[in-house]
Protein backbone atom coordinates (compact mmCIF):
# COMPACT_ATOMS: atom_id res chain seq x y z
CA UNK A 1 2.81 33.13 -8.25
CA UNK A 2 5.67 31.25 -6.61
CA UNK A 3 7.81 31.20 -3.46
CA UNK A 4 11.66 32.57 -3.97
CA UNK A 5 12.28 32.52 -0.32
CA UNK A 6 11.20 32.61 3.05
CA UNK A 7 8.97 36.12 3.01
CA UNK A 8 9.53 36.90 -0.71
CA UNK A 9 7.63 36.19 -3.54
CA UNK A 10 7.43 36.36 -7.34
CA UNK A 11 4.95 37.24 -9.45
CA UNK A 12 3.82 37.30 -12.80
CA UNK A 13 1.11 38.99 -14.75
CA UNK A 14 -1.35 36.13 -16.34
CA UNK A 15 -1.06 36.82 -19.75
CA UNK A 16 -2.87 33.61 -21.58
CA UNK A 17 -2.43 29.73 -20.61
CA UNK A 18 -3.71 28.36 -24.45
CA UNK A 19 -0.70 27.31 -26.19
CA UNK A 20 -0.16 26.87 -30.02
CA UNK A 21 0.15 23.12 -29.28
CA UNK A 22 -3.19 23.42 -27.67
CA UNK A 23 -4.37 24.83 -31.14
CA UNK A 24 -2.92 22.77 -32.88
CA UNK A 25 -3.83 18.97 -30.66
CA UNK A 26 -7.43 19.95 -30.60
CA UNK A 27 -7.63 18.70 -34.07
CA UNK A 28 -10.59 21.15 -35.50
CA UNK A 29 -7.92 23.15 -37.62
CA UNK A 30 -7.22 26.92 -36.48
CA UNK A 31 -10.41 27.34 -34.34
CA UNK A 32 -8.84 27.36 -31.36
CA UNK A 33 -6.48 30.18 -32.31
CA UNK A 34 -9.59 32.36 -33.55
CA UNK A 35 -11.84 31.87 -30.36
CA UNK A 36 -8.52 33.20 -28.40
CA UNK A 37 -8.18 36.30 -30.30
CA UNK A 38 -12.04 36.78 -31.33
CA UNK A 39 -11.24 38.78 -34.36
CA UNK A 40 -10.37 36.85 -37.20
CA UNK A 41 -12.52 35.58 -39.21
CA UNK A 42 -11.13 32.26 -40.65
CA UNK A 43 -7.94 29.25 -40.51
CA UNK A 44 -6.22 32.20 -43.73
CA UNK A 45 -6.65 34.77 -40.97
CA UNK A 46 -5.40 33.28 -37.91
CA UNK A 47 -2.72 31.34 -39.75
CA UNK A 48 -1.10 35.37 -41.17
CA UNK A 49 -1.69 36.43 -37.74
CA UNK A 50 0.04 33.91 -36.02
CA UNK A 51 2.90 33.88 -38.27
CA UNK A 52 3.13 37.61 -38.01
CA UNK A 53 3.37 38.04 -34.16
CA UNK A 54 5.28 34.74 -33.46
CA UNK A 55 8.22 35.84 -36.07
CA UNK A 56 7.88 39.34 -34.00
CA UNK A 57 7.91 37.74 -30.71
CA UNK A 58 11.37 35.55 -31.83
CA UNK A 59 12.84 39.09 -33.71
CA UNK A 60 12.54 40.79 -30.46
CA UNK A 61 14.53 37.95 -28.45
CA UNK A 62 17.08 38.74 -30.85
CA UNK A 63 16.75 42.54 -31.03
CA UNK A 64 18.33 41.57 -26.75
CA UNK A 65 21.31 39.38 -28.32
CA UNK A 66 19.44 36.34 -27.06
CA UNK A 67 18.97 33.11 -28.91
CA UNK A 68 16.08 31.19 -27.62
CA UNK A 69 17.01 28.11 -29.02
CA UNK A 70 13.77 26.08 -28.27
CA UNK A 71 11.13 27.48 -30.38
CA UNK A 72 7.98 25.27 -31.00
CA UNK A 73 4.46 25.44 -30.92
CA UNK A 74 4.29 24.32 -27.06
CA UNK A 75 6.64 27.47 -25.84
CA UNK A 76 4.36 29.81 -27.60
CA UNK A 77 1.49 31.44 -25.52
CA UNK A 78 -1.56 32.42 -27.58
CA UNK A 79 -2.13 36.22 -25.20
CA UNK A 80 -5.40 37.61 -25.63
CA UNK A 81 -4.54 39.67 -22.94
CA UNK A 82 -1.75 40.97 -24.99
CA UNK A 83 -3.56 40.52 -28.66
CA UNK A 84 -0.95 38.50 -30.10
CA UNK A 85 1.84 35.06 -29.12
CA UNK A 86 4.65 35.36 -26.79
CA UNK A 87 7.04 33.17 -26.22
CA UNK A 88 7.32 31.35 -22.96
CA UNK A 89 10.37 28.34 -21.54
CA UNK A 90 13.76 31.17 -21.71
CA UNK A 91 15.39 29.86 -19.39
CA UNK A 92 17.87 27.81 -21.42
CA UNK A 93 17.99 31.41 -24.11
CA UNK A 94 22.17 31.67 -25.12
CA UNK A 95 23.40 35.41 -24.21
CA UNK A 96 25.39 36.45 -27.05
CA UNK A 97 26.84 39.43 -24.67
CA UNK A 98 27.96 37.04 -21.57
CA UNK A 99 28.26 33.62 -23.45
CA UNK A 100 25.91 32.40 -21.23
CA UNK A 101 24.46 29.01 -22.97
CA UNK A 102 26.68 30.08 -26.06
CA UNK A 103 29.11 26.80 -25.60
CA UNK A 104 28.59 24.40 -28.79
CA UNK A 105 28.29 20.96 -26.72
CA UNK A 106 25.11 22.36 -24.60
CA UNK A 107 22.41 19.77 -25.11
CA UNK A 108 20.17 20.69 -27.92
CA UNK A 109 16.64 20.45 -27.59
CA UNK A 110 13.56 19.18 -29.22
CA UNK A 111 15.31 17.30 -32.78
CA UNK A 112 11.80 18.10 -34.89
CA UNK A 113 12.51 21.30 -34.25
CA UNK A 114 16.16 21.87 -34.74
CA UNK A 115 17.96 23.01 -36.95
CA UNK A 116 20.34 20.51 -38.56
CA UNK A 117 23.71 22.01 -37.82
CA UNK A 118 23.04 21.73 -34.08
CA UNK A 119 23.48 17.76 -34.42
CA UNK A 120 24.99 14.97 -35.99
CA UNK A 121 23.97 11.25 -36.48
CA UNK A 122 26.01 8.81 -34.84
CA UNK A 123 25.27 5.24 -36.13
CA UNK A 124 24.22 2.79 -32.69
CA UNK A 125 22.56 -0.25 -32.34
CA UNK A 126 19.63 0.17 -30.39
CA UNK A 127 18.81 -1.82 -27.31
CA UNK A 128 16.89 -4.84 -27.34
CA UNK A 129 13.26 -4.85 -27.09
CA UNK A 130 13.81 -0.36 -27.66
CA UNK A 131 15.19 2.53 -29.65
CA UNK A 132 18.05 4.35 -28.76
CA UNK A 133 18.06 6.29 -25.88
CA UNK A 134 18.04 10.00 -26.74
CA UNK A 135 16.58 11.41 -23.26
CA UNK A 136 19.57 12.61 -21.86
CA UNK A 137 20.31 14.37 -24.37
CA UNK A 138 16.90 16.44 -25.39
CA UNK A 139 16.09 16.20 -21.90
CA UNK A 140 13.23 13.63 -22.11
CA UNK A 141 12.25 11.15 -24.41
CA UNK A 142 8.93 10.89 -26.62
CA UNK A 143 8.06 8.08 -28.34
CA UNK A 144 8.00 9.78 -31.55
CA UNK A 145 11.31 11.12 -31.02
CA UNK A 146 12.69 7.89 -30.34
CA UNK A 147 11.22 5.92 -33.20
CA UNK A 148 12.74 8.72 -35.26
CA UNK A 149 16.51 8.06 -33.93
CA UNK A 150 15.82 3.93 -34.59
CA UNK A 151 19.39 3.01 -35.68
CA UNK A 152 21.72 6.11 -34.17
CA UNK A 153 21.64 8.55 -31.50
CA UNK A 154 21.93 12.33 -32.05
CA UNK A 155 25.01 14.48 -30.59
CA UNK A 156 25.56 18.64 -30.21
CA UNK A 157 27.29 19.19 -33.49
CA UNK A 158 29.36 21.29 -31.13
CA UNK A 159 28.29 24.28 -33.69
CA UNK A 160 27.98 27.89 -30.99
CA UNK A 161 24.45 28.74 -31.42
CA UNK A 162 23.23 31.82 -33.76
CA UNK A 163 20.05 33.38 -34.47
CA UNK A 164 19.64 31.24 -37.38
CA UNK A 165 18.63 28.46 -35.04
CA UNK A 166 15.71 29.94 -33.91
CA UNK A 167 15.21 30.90 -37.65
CA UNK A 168 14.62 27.10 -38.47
CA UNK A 169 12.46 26.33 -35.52
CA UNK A 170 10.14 29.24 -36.82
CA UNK A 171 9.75 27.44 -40.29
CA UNK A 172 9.19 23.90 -38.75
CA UNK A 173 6.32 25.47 -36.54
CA UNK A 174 5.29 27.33 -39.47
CA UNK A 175 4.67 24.43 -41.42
CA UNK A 176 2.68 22.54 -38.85
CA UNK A 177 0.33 25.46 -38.64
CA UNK A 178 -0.18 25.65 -42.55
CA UNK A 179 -0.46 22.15 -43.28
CA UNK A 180 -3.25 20.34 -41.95
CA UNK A 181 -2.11 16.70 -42.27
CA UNK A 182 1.19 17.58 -40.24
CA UNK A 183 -1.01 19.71 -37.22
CA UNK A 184 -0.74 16.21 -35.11
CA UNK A 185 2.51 15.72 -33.57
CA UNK A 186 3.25 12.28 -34.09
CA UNK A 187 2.56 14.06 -38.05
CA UNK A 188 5.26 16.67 -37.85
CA UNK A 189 7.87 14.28 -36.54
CA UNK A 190 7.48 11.42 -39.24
CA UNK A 191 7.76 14.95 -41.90
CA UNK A 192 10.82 15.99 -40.07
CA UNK A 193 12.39 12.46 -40.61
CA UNK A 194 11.56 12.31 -44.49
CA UNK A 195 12.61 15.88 -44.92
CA UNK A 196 15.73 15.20 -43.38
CA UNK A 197 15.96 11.88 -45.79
CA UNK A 198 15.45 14.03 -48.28
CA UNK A 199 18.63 16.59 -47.54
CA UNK A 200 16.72 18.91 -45.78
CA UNK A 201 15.15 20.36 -49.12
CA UNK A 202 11.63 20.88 -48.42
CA UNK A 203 10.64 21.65 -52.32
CA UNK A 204 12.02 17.80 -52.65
CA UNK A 205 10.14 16.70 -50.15
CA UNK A 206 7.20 18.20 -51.12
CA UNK A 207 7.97 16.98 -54.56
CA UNK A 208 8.79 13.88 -53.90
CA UNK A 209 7.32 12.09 -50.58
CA UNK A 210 3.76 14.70 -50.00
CA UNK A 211 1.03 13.01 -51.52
CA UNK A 212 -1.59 15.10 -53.44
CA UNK A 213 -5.07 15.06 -51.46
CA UNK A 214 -3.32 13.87 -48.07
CA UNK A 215 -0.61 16.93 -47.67
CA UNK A 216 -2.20 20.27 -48.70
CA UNK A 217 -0.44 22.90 -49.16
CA UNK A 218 -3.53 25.21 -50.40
CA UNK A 219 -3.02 27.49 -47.15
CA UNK A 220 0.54 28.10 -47.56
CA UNK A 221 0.61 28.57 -51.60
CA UNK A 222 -2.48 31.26 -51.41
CA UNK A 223 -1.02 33.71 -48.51
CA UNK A 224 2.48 32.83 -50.16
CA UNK A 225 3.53 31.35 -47.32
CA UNK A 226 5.63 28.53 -48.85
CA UNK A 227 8.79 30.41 -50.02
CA UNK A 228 9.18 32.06 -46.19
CA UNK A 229 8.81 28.59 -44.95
CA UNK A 230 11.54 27.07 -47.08
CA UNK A 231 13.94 30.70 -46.16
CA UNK A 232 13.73 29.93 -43.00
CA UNK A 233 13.94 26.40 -42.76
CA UNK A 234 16.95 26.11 -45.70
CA UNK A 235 19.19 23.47 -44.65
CA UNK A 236 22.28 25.36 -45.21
CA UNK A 237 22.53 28.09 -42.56
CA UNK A 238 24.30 30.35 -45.02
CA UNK A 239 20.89 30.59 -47.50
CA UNK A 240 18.67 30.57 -44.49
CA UNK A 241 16.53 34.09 -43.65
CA UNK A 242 17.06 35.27 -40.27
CA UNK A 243 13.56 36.29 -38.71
CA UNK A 244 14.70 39.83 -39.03
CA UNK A 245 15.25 39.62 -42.88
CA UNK A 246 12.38 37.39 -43.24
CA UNK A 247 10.06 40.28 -41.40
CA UNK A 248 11.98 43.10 -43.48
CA UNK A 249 11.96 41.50 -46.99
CA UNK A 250 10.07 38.57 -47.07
CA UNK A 251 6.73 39.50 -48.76
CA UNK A 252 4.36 37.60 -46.93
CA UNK A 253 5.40 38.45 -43.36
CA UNK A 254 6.49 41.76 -44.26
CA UNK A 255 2.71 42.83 -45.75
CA UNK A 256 1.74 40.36 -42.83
């Protein structure tokens, strides 16, 4: 409940306050996730259900022409109110219909997140004693985010937004969910910098830099979760799956 003026008032149904960043900080794998919902019975469970209703809750932002453009674990709402994850923080969605937001040189948002047309490395030499200074541009600045930009600053490509954005955000939080070693978020933001070392192809990445024992990937490869994760999160934006095509075609979120 809030104030919007003297005598009025807004207010909102309480649908859930546990994030998927809460799941996934707490550090006791998917747990968090089950005790929410109640009925499902293990991290293989959760994990499909998640990935079903969160690539539902992005489809129907797009099913409104709206891009959401911020999509990460701590904007989705874990609604056992609702039985599945909404997503929450649309106040910066692009409006396809008024071009609201739909200007290439908005600010992006959260870089571990997003995808890699929205920005472009510009080589800088940090301050002394710091990094870069990247908080006016995501908005704030973490510390992981700022070791991550040591050397050059990130800039709006200047690349209008498309659904596809919200496409890649939905692999990258679909990865942290499936891989244990990159649930932490300082975890997720070093993987983000060596996949982007590595072109953006995750099968390199995985190939090259994951280390057997330390990154497993037993989750994704038994649900068949792996090949919608790398759709999704494909570096060029012309071989990426939109959420809609992933939910129609794709096999594991389609049977999910």
């Amino acid at each position: 409940m809030g104030a919007a003026g003297v005598g009025q008032w807004l207010v909102w149904e309480d649908v859930g306050r546990v994030t998927l960043e809460d799941v996934l900080a707490r550090g006791d794998g998917l747990a968090l996730a089950r005790e929410t919902f109640g009925d499902l019975s293990d991290d293989a469970a959760a994990f499909r259900f998640l990935a079903s209703t969160l690539a539902r809750a992005v489809a129907s932002v797009h099913a409104f022409d709206m891009i959401h453009r911020d999509v990460k674990p701590a904007n989705v709402i874990l609604s056992d109110a609702r039985k599945r994850t909404l997503l929450c923080d649309v106040g910066a969605c692009a409006d396809v219909q008024t071009g609201r937001n739909m200007d290439g040189a908005e600010a992006i948002f959260d870089p571990t997140y997003g995808a890699p047309e929205q920005f472009r490395k510009v080589a800088s030499s940090p301050p002394l004693g710091g990094f870069p200074s990247i908080g006016g541009l995501f908005g704030r600045k973490k510390n992981a985010e700022a070791s991550s930009a040591n050397g050059f600053t990130l800039e709006p490509s200047g690349e209008p937004p498309t659904v596809l954005l919200d496409a890649y955000s939905l692999g990258v939080t679909l990865l942290r969910c499936g891989v244990p070693s990159l649930r932490g978020e300082s975890a997720i933001v070093r993987a983000r910098k060596d996949i982007d070392a590595c072109g953006g192809d995750l099968d390199l990445w995985r190939r090259e830099v994951c280390v057997p024992g330390v990154n497993d990937f037993t989750l994704l490869d038994e649900l068949g979760a792996w090949a919608t994760i790398t759709r999704l999160a494909a570096v060029d934006p012309n071989e990426r799956f939109s959420v809609r095509r992933a939910l129609d075609a794709d096999e594991f979120l389609s049977s999910a």
